[in-house]
C-alpha atoms as a PDB file:
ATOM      1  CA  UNK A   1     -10.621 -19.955  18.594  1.00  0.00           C
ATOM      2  CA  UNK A   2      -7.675 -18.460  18.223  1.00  0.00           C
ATOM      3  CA  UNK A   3      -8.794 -14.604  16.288  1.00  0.00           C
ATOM      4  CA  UNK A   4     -10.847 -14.663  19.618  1.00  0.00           C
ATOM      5  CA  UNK A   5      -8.416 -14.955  22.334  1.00  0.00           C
ATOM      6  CA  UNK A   6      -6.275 -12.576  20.132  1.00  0.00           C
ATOM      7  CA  UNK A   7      -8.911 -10.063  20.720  1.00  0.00           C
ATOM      8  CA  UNK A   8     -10.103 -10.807  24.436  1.00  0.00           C
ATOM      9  CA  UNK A   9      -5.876 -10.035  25.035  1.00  0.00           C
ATOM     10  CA  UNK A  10      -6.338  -6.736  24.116  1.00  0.00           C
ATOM     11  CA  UNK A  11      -9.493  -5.891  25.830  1.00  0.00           C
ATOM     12  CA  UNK A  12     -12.098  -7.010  24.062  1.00  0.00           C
ATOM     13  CA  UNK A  13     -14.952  -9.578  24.986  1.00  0.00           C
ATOM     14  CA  UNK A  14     -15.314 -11.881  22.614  1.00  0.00           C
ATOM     15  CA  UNK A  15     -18.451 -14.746  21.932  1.00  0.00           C
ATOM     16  CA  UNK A  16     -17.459 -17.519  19.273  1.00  0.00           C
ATOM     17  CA  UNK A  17     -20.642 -17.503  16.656  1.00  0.00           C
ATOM     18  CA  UNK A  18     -21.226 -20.239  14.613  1.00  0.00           C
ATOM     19  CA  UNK A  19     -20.289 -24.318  15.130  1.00  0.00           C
ATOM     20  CA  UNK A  20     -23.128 -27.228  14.237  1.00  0.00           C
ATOM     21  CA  UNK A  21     -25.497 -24.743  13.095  1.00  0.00           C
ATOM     22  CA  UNK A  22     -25.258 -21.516  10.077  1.00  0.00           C
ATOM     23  CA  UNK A  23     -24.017 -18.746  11.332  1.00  0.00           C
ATOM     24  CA  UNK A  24     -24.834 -16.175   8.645  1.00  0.00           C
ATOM     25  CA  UNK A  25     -21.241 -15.759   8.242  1.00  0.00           C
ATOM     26  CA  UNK A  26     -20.533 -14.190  11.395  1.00  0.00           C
ATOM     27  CA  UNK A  27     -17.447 -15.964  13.806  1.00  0.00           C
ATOM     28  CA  UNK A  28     -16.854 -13.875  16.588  1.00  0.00           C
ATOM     29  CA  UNK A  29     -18.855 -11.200  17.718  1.00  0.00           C
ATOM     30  CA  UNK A  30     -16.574  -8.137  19.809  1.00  0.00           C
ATOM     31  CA  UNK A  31     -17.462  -6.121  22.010  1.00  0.00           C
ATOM     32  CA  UNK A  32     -15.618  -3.295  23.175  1.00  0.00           C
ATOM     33  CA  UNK A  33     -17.215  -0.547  25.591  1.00  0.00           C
ATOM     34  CA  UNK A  34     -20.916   0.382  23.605  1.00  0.00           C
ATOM     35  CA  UNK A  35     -19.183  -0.823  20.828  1.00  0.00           C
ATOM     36  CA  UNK A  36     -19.960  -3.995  18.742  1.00  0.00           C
ATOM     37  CA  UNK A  37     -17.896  -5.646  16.044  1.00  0.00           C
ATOM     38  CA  UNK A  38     -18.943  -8.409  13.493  1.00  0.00           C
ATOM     39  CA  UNK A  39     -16.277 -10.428  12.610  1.00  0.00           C
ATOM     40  CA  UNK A  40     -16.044 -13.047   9.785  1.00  0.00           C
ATOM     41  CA  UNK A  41     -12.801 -15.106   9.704  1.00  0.00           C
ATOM     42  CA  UNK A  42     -11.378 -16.471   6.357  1.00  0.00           C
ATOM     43  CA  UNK A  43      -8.099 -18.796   5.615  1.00  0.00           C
ATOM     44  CA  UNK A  44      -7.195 -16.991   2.094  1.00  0.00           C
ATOM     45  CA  UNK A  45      -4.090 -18.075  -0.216  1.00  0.00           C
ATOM     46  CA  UNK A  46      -4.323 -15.311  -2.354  1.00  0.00           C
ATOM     47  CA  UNK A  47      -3.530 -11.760  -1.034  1.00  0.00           C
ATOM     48  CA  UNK A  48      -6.670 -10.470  -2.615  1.00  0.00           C
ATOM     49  CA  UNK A  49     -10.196 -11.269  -1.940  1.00  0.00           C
ATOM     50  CA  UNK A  50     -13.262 -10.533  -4.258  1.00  0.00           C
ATOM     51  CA  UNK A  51     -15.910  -8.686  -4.901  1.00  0.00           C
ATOM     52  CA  UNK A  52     -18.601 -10.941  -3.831  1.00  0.00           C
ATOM     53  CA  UNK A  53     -17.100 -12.190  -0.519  1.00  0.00           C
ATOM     54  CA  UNK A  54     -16.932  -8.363   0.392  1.00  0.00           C
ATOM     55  CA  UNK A  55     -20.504  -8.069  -0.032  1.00  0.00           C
ATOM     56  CA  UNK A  56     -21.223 -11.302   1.490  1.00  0.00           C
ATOM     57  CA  UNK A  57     -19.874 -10.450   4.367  1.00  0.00           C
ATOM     58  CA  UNK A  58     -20.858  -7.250   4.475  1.00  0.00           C
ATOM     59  CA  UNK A  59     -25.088  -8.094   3.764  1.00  0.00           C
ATOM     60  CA  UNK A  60     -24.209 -10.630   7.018  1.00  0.00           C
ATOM     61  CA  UNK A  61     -23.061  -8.135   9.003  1.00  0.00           C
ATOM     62  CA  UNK A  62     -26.106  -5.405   8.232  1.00  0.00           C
ATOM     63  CA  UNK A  63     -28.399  -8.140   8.979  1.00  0.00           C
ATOM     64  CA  UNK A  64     -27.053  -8.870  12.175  1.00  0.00           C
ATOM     65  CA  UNK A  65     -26.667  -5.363  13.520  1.00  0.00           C
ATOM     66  CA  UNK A  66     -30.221  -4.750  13.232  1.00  0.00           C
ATOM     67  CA  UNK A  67     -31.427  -7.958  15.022  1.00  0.00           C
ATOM     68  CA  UNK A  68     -28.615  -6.916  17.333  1.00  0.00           C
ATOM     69  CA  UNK A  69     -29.435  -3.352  17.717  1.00  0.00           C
ATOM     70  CA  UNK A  70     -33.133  -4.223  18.182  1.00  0.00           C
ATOM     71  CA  UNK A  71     -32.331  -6.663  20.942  1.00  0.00           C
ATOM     72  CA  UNK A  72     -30.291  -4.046  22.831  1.00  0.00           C
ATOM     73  CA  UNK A  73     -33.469  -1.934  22.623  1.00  0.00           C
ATOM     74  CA  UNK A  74     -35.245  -4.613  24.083  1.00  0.00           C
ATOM     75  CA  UNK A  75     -33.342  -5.219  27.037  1.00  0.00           C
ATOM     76  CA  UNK A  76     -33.187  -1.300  27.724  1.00  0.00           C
END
């Protein structure tokens, strides 16, 4: 994917989400150091997005962190 190699050029490592199966919105996930990014990709025509995709995305991203943060734990 192209977003991802964008990102792994500037330092980040970067794991393609999604393909055959639902990905709860979520294409790449970063990470960066301790840090972790969620990233959903869009193709958009219009410069502005809504409302709802906003909260889509950001519902996806909440629900991930937490299965993500708990799995961290886990492996601690």
């Amino acid at each position: 994917m192209l977003v991802g190699e964008a990102f792994r050029q500037q330092g980040y490592q970067a794991m393609e989400n999604g393909g055959n199966g639902p990905d709860d919105g979520i294409d790449l996930i970063l990470r960066k150091g301790d840090v972790l990014f969620l990233v959903q990709c869009k193709q958009w025509k219009a410069f502005r997005v809504s409302v709802d995709v906003v909260r889509e995305s950001s519902a996806s991203s909440r629900s991930r962190c937490g299965s993500q943060r708990h799995a961290d734990k886990d492996e601690a």
